[in-house]
C-alpha atoms as a PDB file:
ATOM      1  CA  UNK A   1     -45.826-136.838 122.939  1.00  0.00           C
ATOM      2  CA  UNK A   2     -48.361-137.418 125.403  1.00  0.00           C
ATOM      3  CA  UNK A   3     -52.268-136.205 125.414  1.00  0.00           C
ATOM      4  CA  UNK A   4     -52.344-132.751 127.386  1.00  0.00           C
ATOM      5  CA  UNK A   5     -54.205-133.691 130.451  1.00  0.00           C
ATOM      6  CA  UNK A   6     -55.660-130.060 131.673  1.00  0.00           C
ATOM      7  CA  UNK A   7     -58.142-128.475 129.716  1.00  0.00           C
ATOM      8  CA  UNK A   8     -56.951-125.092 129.228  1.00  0.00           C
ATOM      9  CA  UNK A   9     -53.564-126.154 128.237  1.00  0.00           C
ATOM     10  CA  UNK A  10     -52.485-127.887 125.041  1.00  0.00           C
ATOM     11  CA  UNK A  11     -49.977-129.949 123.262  1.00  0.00           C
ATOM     12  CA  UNK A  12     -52.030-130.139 120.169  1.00  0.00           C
ATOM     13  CA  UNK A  13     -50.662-129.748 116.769  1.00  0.00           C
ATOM     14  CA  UNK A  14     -51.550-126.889 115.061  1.00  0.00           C
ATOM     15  CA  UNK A  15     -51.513-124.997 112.158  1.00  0.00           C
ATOM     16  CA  UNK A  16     -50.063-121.838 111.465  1.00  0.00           C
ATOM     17  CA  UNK A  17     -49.586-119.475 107.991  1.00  0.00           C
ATOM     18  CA  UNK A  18     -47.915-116.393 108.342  1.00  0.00           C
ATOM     19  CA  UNK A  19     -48.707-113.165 106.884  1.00  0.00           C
ATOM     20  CA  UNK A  20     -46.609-111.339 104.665  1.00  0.00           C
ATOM     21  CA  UNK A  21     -46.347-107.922 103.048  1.00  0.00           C
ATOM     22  CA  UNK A  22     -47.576-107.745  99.690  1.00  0.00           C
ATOM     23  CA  UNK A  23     -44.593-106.341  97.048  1.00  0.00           C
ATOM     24  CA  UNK A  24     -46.430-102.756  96.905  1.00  0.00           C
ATOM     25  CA  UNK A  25     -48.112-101.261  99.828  1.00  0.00           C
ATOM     26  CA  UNK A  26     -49.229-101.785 103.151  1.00  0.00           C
ATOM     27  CA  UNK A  27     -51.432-104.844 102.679  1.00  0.00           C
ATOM     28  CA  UNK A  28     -50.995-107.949 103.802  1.00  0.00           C
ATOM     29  CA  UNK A  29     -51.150-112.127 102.006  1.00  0.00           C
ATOM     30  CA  UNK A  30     -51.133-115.443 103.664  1.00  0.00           C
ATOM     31  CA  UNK A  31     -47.532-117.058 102.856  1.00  0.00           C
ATOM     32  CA  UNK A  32     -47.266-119.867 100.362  1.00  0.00           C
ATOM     33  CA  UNK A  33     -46.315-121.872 103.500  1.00  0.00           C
ATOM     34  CA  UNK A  34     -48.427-123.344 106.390  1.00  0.00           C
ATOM     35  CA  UNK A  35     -46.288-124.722 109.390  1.00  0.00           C
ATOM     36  CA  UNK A  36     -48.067-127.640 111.735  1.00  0.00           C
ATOM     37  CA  UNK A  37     -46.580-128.245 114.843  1.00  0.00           C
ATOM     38  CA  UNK A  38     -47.171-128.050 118.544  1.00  0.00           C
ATOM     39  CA  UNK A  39     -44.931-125.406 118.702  1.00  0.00           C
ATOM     40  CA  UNK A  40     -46.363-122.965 115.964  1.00  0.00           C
ATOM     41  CA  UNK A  41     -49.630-121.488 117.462  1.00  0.00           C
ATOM     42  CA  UNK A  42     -47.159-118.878 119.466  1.00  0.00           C
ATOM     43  CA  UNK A  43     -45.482-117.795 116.061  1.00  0.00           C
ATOM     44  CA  UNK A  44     -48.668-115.854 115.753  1.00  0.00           C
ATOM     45  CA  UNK A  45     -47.524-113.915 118.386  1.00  0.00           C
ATOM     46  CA  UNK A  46     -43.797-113.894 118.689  1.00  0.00           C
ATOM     47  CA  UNK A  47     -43.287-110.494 116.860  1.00  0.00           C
ATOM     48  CA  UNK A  48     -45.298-109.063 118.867  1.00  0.00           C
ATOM     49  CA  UNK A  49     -44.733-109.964 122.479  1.00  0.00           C
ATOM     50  CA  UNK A  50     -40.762-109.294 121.680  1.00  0.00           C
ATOM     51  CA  UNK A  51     -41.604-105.955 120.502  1.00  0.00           C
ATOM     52  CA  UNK A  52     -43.809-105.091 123.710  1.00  0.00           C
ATOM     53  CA  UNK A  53     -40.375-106.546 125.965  1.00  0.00           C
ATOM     54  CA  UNK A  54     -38.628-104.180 124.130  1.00  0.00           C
ATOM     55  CA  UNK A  55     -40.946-101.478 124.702  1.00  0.00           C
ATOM     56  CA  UNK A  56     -40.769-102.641 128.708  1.00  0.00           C
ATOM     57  CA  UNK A  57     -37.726-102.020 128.445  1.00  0.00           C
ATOM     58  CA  UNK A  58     -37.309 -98.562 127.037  1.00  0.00           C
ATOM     59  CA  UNK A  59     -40.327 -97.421 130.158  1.00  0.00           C
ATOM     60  CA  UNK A  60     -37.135 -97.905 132.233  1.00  0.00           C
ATOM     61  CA  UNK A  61     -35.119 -95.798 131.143  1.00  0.00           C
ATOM     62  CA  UNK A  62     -37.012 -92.968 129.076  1.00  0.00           C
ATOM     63  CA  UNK A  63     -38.934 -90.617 129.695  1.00  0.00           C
ATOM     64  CA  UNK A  64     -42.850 -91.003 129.108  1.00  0.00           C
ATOM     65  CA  UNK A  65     -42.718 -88.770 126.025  1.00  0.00           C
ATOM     66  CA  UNK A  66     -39.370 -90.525 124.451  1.00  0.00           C
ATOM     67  CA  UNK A  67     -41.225 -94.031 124.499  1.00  0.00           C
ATOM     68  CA  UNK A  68     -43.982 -95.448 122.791  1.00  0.00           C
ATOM     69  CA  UNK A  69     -46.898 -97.113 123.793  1.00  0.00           C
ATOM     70  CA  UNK A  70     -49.269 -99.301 122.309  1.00  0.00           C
ATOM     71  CA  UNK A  71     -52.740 -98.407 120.779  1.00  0.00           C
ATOM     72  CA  UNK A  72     -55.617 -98.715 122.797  1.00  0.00           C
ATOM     73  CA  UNK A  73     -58.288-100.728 120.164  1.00  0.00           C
ATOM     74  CA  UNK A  74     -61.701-100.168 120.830  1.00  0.00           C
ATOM     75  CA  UNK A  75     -64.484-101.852 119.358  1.00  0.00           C
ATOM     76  CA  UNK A  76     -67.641-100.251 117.701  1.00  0.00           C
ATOM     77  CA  UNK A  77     -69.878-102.982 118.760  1.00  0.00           C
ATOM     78  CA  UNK A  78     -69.986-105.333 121.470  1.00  0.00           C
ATOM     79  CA  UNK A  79     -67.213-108.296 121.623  1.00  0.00           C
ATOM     80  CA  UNK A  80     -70.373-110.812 122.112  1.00  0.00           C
ATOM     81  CA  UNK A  81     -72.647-111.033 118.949  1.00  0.00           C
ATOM     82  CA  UNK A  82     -75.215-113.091 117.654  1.00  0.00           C
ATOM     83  CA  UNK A  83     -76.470-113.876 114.316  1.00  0.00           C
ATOM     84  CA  UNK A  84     -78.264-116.080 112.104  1.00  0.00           C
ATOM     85  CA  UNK A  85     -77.190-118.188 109.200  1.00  0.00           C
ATOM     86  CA  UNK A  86     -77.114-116.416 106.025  1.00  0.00           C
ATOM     87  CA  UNK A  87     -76.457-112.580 107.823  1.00  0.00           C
ATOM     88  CA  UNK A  88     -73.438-110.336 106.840  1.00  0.00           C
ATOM     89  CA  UNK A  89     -71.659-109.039 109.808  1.00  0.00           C
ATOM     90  CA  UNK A  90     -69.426-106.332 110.074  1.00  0.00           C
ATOM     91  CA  UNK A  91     -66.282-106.350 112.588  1.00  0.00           C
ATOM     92  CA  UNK A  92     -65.196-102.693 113.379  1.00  0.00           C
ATOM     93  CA  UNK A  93     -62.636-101.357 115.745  1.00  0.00           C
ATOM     94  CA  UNK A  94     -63.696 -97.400 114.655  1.00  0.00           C
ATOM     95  CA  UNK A  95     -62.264 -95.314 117.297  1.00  0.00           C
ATOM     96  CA  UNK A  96     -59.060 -97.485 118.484  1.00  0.00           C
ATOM     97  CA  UNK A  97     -56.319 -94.391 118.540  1.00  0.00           C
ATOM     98  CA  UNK A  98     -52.834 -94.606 119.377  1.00  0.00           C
ATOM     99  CA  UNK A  99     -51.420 -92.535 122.734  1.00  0.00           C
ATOM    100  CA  UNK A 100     -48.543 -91.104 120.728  1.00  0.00           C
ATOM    101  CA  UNK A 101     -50.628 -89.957 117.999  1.00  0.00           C
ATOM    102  CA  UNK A 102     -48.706 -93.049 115.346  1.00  0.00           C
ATOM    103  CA  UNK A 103     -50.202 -94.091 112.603  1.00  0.00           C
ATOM    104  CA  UNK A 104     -52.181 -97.637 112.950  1.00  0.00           C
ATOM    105  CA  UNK A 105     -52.324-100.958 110.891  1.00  0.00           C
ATOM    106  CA  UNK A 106     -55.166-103.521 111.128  1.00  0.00           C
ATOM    107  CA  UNK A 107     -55.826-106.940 110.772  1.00  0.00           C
ATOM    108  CA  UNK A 108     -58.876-108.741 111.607  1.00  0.00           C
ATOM    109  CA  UNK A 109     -58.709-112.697 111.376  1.00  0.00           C
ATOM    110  CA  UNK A 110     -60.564-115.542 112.336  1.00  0.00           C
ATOM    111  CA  UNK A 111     -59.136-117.277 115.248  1.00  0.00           C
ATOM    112  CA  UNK A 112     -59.846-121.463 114.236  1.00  0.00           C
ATOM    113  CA  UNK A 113     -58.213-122.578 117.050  1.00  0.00           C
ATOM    114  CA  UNK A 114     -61.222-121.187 119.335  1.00  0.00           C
ATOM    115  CA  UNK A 115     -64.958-121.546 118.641  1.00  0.00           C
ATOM    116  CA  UNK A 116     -66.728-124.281 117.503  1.00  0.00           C
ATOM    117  CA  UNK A 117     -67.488-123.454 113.995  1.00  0.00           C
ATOM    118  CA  UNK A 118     -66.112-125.716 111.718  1.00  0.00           C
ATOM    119  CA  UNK A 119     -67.306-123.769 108.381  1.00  0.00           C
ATOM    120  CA  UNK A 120     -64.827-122.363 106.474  1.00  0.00           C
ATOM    121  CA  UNK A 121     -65.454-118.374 106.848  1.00  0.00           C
ATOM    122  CA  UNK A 122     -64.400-116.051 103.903  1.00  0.00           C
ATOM    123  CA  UNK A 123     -63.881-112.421 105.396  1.00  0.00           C
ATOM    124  CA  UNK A 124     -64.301-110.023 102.967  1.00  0.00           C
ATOM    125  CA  UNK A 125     -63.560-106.211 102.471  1.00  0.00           C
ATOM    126  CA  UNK A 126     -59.241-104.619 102.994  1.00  0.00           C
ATOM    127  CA  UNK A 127     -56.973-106.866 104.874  1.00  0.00           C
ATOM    128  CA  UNK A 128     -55.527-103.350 106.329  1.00  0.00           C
ATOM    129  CA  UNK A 129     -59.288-101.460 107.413  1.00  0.00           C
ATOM    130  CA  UNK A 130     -60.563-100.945 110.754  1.00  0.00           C
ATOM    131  CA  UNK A 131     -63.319-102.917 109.636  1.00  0.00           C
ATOM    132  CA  UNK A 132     -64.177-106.161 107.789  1.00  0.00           C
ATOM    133  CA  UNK A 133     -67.127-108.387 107.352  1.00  0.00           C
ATOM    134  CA  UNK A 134     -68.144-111.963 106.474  1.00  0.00           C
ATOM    135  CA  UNK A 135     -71.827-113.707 105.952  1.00  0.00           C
ATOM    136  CA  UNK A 136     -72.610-116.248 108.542  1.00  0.00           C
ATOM    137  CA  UNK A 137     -72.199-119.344 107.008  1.00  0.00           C
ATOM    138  CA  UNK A 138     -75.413-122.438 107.209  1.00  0.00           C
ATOM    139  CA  UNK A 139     -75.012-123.987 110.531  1.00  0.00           C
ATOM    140  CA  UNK A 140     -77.666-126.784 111.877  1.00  0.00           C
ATOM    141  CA  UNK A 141     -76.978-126.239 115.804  1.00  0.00           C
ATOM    142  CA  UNK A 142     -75.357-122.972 117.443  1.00  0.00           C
ATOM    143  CA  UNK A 143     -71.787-122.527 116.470  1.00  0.00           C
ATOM    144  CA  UNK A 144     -69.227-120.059 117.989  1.00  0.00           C
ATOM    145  CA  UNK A 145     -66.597-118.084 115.442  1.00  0.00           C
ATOM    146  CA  UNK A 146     -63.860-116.204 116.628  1.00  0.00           C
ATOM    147  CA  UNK A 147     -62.507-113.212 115.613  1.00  0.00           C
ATOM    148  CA  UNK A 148     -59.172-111.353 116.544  1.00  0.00           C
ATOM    149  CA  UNK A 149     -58.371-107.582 115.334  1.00  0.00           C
ATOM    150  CA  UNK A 150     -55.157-106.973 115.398  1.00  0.00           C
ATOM    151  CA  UNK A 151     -53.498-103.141 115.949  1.00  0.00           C
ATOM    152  CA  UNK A 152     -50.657-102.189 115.277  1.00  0.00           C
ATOM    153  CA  UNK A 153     -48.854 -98.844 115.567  1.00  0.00           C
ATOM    154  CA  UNK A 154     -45.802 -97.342 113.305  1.00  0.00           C
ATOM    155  CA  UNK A 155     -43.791 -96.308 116.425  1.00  0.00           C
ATOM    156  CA  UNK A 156     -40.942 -98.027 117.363  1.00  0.00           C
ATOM    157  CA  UNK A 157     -40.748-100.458 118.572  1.00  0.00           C
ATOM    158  CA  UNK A 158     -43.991-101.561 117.150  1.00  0.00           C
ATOM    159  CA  UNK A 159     -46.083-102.252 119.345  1.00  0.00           C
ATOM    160  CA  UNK A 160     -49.874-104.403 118.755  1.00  0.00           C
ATOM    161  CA  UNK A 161     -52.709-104.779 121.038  1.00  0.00           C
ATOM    162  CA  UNK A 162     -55.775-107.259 120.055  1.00  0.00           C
ATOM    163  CA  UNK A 163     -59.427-107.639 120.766  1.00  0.00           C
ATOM    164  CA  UNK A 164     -61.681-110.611 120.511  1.00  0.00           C
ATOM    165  CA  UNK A 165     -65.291-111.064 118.928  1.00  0.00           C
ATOM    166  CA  UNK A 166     -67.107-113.877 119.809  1.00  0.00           C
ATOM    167  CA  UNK A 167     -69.823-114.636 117.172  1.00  0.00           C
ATOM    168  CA  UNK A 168     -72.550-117.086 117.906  1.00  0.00           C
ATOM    169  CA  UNK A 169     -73.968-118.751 114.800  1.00  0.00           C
ATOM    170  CA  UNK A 170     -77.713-119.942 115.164  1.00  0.00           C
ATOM    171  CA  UNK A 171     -79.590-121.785 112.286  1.00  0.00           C
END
């Protein structure tokens, strides 16, 4: 295949490991399986942008309070932080709520495919809270991590909303 000749678009091969739901309970584990391909970085979001079609959909033909809409995630700092090497940082999305009142599930990941961090960064804390943290690993210039939370309510059909962090990384 040839090289992708405008910036913002991409051919690459990438890497992609779904997550599953553990045997008992509402968290969440990495698959045994990673899939690389050029195709695979929309997996991450196939689920959801069928579900939110769907949901299109049923705004056609029900009324407001028959449908459901998706959760409106809200951040409890700002999406733009900055730390130094060695600092713990905690990701929140405290007071994200869902219109229809359902239930929410989170999941806050790092986004590799963005940033220019190439440290491996363990987040630690529940797969499934509002909020989760890592420590800013040793970097000798600036770096950039990325962050997605992920939101999704128990309505149906499901629907998910995301927000972005952008973490700058100084020595």
């Amino acid at each position: 295949m040839p090289a992708e000749t405008r910036p913002i678009w991409t051919n690459a091969v990438d890497s992609f490991t779904p997550y599953i739901a553990k045997p008992y309970g509402r968290a969440i584990e990495p698959m045994d399986r990673t899939f690389e391909g050029f195709r695979e970085t929309l997996w991450r979001w196939r689920d959801e942008f069928q579900n939110d079609f769907a949901a299109r959909m049923d705004w056609t033909i029900k009324k407001p309070a028959d449908a459901n809409h998706p959760p409106i995630v809200r951040l409890a700092h700002p999406d733009r932080l900055t730390v130094r090497s060695g600092e713990t940082v905690l990701l929140s999305a405290l007071g994200t709520a869902d219109p229809d009142g359902d239930s929410l599930s989170y999941h806050w990941f790092r986004y590799p495919e963005a940033g220019t961090c190439s440290k491996p960064i363990e987040m630690w804390g529940a797969d499934n809270l509002y909020a989760r943290g890592f420590t800013a690993p040793a970097v000798d210039e600036p770096s950039e991590a990325q962050f997605i939370v992920k939101v999704t309510d128990k309505g149906t059909p499901a629907l998910t909303r995301y927000r972005r962090v952008v973490v700058t990384i100084l020595p």
